[in-house]
Protein backbone atom coordinates (compact mmCIF):
# COMPACT_ATOMS: atom_id res chain seq x y z
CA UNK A 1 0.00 0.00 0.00
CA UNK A 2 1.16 3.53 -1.12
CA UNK A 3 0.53 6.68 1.42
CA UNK A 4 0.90 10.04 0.48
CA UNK A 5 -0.66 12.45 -1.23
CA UNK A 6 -3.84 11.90 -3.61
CA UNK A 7 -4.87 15.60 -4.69
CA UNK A 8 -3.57 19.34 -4.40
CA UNK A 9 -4.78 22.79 -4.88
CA UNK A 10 -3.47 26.42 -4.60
CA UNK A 11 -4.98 29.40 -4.11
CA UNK A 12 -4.12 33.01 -3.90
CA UNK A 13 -5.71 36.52 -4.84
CA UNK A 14 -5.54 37.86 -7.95
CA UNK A 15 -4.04 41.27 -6.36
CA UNK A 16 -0.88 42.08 -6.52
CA UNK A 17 1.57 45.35 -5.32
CA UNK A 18 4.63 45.99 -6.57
CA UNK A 19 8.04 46.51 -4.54
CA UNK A 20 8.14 49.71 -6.25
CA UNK A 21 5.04 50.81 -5.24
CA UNK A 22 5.31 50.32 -1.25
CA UNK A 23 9.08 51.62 -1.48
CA UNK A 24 8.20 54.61 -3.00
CA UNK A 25 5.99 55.45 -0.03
CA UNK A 26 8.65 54.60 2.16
CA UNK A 27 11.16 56.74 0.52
CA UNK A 28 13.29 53.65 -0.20
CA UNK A 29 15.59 52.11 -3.28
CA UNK A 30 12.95 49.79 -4.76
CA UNK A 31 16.42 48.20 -6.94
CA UNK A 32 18.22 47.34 -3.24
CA UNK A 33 15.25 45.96 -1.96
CA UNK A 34 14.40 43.68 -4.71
CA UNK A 35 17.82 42.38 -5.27
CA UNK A 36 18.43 41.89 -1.56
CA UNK A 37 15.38 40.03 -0.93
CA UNK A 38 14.90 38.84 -4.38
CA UNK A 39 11.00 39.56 -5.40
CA UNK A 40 9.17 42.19 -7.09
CA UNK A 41 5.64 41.79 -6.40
CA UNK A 42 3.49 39.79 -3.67
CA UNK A 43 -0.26 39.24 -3.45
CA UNK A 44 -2.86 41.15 -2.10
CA UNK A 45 -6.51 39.95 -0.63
CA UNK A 46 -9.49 41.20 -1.84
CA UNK A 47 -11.00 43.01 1.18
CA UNK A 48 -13.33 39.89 1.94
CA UNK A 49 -10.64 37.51 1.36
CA UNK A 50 -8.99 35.85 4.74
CA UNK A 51 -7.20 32.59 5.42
CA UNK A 52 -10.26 30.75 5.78
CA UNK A 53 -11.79 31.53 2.30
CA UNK A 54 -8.63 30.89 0.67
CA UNK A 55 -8.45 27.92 2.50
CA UNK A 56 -11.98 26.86 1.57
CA UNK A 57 -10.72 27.52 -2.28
CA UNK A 58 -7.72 25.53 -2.16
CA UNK A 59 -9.22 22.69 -0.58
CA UNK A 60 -12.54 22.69 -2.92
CA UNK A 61 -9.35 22.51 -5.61
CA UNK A 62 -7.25 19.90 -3.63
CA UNK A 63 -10.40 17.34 -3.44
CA UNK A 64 -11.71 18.27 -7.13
CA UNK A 65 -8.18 17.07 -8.33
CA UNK A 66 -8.08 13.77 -5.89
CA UNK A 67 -11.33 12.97 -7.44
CA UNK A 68 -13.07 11.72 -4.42
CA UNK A 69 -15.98 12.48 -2.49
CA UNK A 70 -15.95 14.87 0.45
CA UNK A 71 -17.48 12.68 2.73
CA UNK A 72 -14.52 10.25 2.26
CA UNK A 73 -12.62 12.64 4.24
CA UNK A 74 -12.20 11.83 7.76
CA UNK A 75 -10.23 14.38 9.35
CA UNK A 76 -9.46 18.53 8.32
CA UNK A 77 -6.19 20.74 9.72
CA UNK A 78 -6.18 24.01 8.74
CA UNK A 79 -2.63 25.43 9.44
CA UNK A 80 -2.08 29.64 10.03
CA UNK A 81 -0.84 31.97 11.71
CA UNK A 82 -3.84 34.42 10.67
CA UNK A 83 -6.95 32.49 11.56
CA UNK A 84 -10.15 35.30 11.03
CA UNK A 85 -11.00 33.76 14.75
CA UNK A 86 -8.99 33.70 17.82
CA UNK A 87 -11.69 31.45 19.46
CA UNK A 88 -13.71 29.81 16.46
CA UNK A 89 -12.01 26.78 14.08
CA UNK A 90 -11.10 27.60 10.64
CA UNK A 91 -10.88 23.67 9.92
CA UNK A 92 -15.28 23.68 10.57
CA UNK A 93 -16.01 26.44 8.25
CA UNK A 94 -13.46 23.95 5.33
CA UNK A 95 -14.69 21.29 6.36
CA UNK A 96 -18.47 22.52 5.86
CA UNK A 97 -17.73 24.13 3.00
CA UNK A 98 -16.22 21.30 0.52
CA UNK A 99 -19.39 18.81 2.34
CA UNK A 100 -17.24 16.52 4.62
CA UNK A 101 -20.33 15.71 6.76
CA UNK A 102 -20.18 15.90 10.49
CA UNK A 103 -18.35 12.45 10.56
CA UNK A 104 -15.03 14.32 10.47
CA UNK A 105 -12.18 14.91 13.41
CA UNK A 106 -11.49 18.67 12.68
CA UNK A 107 -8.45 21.07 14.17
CA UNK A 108 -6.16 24.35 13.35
CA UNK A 109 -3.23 24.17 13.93
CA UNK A 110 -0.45 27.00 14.56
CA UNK A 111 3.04 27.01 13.98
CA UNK A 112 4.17 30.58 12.03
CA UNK A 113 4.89 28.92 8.69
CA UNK A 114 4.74 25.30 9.16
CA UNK A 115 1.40 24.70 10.52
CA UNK A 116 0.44 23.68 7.03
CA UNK A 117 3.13 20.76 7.01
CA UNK A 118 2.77 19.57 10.72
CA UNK A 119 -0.98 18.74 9.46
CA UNK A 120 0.30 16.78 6.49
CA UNK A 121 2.08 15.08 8.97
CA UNK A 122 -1.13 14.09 11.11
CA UNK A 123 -3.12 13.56 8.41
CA UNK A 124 -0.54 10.79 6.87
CA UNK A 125 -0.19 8.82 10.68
CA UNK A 126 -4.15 9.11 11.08
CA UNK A 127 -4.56 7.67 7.22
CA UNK A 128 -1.25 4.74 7.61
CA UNK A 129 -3.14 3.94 11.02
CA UNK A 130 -5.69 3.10 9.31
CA UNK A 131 -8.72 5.61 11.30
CA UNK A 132 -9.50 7.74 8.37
CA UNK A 133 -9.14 6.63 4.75
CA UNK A 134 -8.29 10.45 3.98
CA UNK A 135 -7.16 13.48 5.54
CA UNK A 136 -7.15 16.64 4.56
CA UNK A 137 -4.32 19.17 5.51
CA UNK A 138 -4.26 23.25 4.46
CA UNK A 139 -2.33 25.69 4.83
CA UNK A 140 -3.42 29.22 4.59
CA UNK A 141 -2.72 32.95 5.64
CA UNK A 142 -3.36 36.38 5.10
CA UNK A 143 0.13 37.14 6.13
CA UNK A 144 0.77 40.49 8.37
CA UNK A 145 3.82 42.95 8.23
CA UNK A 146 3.48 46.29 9.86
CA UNK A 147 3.76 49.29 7.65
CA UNK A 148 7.39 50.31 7.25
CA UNK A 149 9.01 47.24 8.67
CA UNK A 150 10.84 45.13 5.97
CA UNK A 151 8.31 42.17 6.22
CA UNK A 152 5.85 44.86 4.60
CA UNK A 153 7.82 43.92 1.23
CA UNK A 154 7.20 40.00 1.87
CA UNK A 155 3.95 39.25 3.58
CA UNK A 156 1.45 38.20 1.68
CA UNK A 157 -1.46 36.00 1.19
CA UNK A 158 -2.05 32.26 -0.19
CA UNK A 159 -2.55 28.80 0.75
CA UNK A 160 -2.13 24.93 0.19
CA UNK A 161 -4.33 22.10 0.49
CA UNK A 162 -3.04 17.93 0.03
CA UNK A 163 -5.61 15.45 0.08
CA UNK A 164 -3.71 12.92 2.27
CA UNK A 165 -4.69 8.86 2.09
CA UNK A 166 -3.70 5.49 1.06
CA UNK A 167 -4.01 3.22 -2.51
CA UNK A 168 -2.23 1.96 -5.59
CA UNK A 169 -4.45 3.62 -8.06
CA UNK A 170 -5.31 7.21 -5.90
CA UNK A 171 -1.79 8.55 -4.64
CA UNK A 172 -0.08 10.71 -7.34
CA UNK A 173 3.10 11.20 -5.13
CA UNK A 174 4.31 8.61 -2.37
CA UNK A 175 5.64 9.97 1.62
CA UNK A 176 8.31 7.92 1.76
CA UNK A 177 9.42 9.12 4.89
CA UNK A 178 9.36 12.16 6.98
CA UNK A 179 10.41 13.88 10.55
CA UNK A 180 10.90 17.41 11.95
CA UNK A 181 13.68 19.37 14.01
CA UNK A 182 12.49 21.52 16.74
CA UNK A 183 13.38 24.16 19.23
CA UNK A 184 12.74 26.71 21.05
CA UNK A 185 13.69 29.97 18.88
CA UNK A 186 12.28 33.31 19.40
CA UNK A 187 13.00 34.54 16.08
CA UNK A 188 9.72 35.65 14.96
CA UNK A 189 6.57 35.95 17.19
CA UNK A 190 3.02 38.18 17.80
CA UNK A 191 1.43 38.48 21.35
CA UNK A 192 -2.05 37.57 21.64
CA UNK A 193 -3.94 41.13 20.70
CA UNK A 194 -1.04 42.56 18.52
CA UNK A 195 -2.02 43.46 15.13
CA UNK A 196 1.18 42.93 13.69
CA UNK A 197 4.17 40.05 14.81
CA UNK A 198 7.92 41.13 15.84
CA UNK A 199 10.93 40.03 14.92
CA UNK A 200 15.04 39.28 15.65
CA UNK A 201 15.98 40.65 12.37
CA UNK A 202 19.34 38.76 11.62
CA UNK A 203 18.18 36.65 14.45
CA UNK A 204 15.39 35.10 12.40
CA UNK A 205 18.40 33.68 9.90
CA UNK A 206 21.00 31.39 10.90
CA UNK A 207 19.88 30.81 14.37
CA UNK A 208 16.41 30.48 13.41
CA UNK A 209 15.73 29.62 9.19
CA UNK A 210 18.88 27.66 8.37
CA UNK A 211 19.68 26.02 11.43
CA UNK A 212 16.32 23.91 11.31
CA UNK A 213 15.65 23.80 8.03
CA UNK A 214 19.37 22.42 7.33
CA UNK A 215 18.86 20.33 10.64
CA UNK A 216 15.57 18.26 9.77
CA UNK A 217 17.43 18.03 6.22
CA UNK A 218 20.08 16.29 7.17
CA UNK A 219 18.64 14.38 9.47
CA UNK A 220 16.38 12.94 6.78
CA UNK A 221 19.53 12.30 5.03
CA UNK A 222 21.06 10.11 7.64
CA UNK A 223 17.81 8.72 8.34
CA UNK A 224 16.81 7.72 5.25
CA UNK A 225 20.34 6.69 3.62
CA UNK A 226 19.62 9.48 0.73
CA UNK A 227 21.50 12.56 -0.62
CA UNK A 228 21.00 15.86 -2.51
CA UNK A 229 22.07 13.84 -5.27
CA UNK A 230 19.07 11.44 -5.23
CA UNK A 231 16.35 13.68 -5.36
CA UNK A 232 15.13 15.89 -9.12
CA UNK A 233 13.90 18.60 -6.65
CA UNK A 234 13.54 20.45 -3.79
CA UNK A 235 11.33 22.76 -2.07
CA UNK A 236 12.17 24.89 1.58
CA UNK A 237 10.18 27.39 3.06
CA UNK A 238 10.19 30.97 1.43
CA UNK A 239 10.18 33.94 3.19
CA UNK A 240 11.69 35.69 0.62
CA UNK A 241 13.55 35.07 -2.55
CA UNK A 242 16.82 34.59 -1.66
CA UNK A 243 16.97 31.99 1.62
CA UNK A 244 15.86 29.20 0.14
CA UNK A 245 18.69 29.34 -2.83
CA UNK A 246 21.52 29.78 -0.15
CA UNK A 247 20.28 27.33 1.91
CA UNK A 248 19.95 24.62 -1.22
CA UNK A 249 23.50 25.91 -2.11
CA UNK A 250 24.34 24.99 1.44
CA UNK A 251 22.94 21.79 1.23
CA UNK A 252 23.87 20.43 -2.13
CA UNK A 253 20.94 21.37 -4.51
CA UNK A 254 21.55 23.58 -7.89
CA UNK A 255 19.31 26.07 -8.76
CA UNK A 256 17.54 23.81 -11.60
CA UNK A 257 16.33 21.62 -8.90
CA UNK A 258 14.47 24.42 -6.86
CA UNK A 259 13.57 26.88 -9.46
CA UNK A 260 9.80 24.77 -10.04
CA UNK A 261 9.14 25.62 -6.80
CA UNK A 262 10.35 28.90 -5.85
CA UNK A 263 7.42 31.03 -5.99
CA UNK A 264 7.85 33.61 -3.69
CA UNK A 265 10.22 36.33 -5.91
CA UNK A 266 6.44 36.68 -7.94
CA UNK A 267 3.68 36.27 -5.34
CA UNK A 268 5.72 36.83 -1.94
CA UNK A 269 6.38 34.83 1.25
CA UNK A 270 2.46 32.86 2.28
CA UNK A 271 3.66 32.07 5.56
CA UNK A 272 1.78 28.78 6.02
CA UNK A 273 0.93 28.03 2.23
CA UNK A 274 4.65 28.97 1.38
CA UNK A 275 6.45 25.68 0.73
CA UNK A 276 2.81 23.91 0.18
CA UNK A 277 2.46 26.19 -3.13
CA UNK A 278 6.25 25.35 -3.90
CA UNK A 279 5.61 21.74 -3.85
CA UNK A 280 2.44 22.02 -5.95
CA UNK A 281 4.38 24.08 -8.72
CA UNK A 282 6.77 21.45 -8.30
CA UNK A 283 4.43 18.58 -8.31
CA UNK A 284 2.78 20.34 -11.71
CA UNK A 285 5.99 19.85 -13.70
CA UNK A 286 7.37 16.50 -11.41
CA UNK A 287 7.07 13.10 -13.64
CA UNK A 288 6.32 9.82 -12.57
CA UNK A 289 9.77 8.14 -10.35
CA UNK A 290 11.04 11.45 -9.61
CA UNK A 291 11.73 12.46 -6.42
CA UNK A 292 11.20 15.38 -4.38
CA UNK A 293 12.64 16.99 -0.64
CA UNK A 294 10.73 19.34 0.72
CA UNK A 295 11.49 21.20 4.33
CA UNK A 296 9.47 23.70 6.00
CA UNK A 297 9.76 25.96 8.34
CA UNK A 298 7.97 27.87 10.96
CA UNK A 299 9.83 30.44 13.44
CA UNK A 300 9.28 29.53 17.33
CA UNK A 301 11.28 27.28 15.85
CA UNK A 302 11.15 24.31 13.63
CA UNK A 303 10.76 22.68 10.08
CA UNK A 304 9.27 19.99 8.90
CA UNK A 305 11.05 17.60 6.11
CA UNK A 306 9.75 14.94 3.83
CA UNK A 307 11.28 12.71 0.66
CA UNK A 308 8.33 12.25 -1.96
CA UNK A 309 8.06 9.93 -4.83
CA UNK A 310 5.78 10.87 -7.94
CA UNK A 311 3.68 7.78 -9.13
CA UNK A 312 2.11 7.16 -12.62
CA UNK A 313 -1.03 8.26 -11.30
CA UNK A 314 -0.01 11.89 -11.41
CA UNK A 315 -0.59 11.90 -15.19
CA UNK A 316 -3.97 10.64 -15.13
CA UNK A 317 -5.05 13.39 -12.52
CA UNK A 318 -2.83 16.15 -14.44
CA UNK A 319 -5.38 17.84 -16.64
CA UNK A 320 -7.60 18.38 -13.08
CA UNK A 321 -4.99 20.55 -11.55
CA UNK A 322 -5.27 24.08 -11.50
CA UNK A 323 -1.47 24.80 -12.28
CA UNK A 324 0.30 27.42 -9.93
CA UNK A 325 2.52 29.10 -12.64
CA UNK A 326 -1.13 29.73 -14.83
CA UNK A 327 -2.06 31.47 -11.49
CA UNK A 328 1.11 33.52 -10.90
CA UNK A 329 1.18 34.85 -14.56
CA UNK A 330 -2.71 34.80 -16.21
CA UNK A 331 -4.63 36.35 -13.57
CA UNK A 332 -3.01 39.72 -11.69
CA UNK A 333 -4.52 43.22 -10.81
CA UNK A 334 -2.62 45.73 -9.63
CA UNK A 335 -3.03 48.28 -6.53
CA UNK A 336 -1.36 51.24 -5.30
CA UNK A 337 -0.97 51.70 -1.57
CA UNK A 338 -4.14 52.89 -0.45
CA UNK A 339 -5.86 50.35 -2.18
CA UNK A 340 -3.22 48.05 -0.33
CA UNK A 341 -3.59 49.10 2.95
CA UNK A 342 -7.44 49.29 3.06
CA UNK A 343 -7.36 45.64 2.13
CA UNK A 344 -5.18 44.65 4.65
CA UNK A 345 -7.49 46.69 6.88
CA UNK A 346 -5.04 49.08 8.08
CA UNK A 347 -6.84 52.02 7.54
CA UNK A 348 -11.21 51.87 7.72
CA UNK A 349 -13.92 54.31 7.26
CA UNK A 350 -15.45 54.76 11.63
């Protein structure tokens, strides 16, 4: 018996700012910033758009490309570090949504940007346990960055969603194994109340980003007997354009093998739905025996790592998928600041 995953989908808004546009406000070199950080534009939600309604999209995606019924599902994790609700699931209103039934264990999860992974995780040991036949595992945000800080140029908005189960004939890409490295890091964090999080700055890099995400890698590599070498791509966490190519440098992957996945220089870091987006662009292009790493991340601090092997059933379910780079490049509006900011719902009429 295969596990893994049997369906994706990816959603994010159609709005988009430009580096040049928030800089200029800012009084800043537009040219510094986007070479340093390596993006030029990042999404934007619609003013009714949260983590929960993207989540509901990506999911409705995920399970239309699995090709199975809703009420097959036996258990929904929504993953974010923006729920709409401090006290109120996300995981109910997906679950109700895409027409699980009430038959269905239901949580969120939070863990900054790897709350989407941690439910793959659960989702897989619930489905090899045999107690649900699928799972269903999102993750989603609406990303914050206060106004002048440099995560303003970064956060943005998107999410994830893996049908998770068992079966020769359903799974389209194979878990062959995965584990996480954790610790306690305050790099990154937001108090219960605050609108917008804080962060160490350098702090959030080596001690934080590369030490776990170059941690749970190698572990996996000891673990599992495999090497950079063995795998035909990879996918880590993006909270900007430029990490995840020094830490693949660092660990032995070219640029050819990330470049499928590395989405956030166009659409911007998704927190939670960041390396679940890169591994559906990377799943869009991946053919049947290839292999794929992918490690998360989320500050606090840990990341998430997993060794995947595509099946033949990925072309059968191929023309289903609603393909991330189609996203990124066919549908885009632009707004200026204002238009920005009253989204994000800095500034409201009284």
């Amino acid at each position: 018996m295969l596990y893994g995953i049997v369906g994706y989908g990816v959603y994010f808004p159609v709005y988009r700012i430009k580096v040049e546009e928030i800089a200029n406000v800012w009084h800043e070199d537009a040219e510094s910033i986007k070479k340093g950080l390596n993006i030029t534009e990042k999404t934007v939600p619609a003013i009714d758009e949260d983590a929960a309604t993207i989540a509901v999209e990506a999911a409705r995606r995920a399970v239309s490309h699995a090709g199975i019924d809703a009420h097959e599902i036996g258990a929904v994790y929504c993953g974010s570090e923006s729920h709409p609700y401090a006290v109120k699931p996300t995981s109910t209103v997906v679950a109700t949504a895409i027409s699980t039934g009430n038959n269905v264990m239901a949580a969120d999860l939070e863990f900054a940007c790897k709350a989407g992974t941690a439910g793959m995780q659960v989702a897989l040991g619930l489905a090899k346990s045999g107690m649900i036949k699928y799972g269903l595992a999102v993750g989603s945000d609406t990303s914050q960055g206060r106004p002048g800080d440099a995560l303003e140029y970064t956060a943005s908005a998107g999410g994830g969603a893996y049908v998770i189960g068992g079966g020769r004939e359903e799974v389209i890409a194979e878990i062959t194994h995965t584990l996480s490295f954790t610790s306690d890091t305050p790099d990154f964090w937001r108090r219960e109340g605050a609108s917008f999080p804080s962060h160490g700055g350098r702090f959030t890099g080596e001690p934080g980003y590369f030490k776990h995400i170059i941690g749970a890698t190698n572990r996996l590599f000891e673990t599992t007997g495999m090497k950079a070498s063995d795998f035909d791509y990879a996918v880590f966490h993006q909270p900007n354009g430029k990490f995840p190519i020094n830490v693949a440098a660092r660990l032995g992957f070219d640029m050819k093998k990330i470049e499928n996945g590395l989405v956030t220089p166009k659409i911007g870091n998704t927190y939670s739905g960041s390396s679940m987006i890169g591994l559906a662009a990377t799943l869009d292009v991946a053919k049947p025996g290839e292999k794929i790493l992918v490690t998360s991340f989320g500050s606090g601090a840990g990341s998430d790592s997993f060794a995947i092997e595509v099946t033949e059933n990925i072309e059968k379910k191929r023309e289903r998928s609603v393909k991330v780079r189609d996203l990124i490049e066919k549908r885009k509006i632009y707004v200026n600041y204002s238009v920005y900011l009253k989204n994000r719902g800095s500034i409201r009429k009284k």
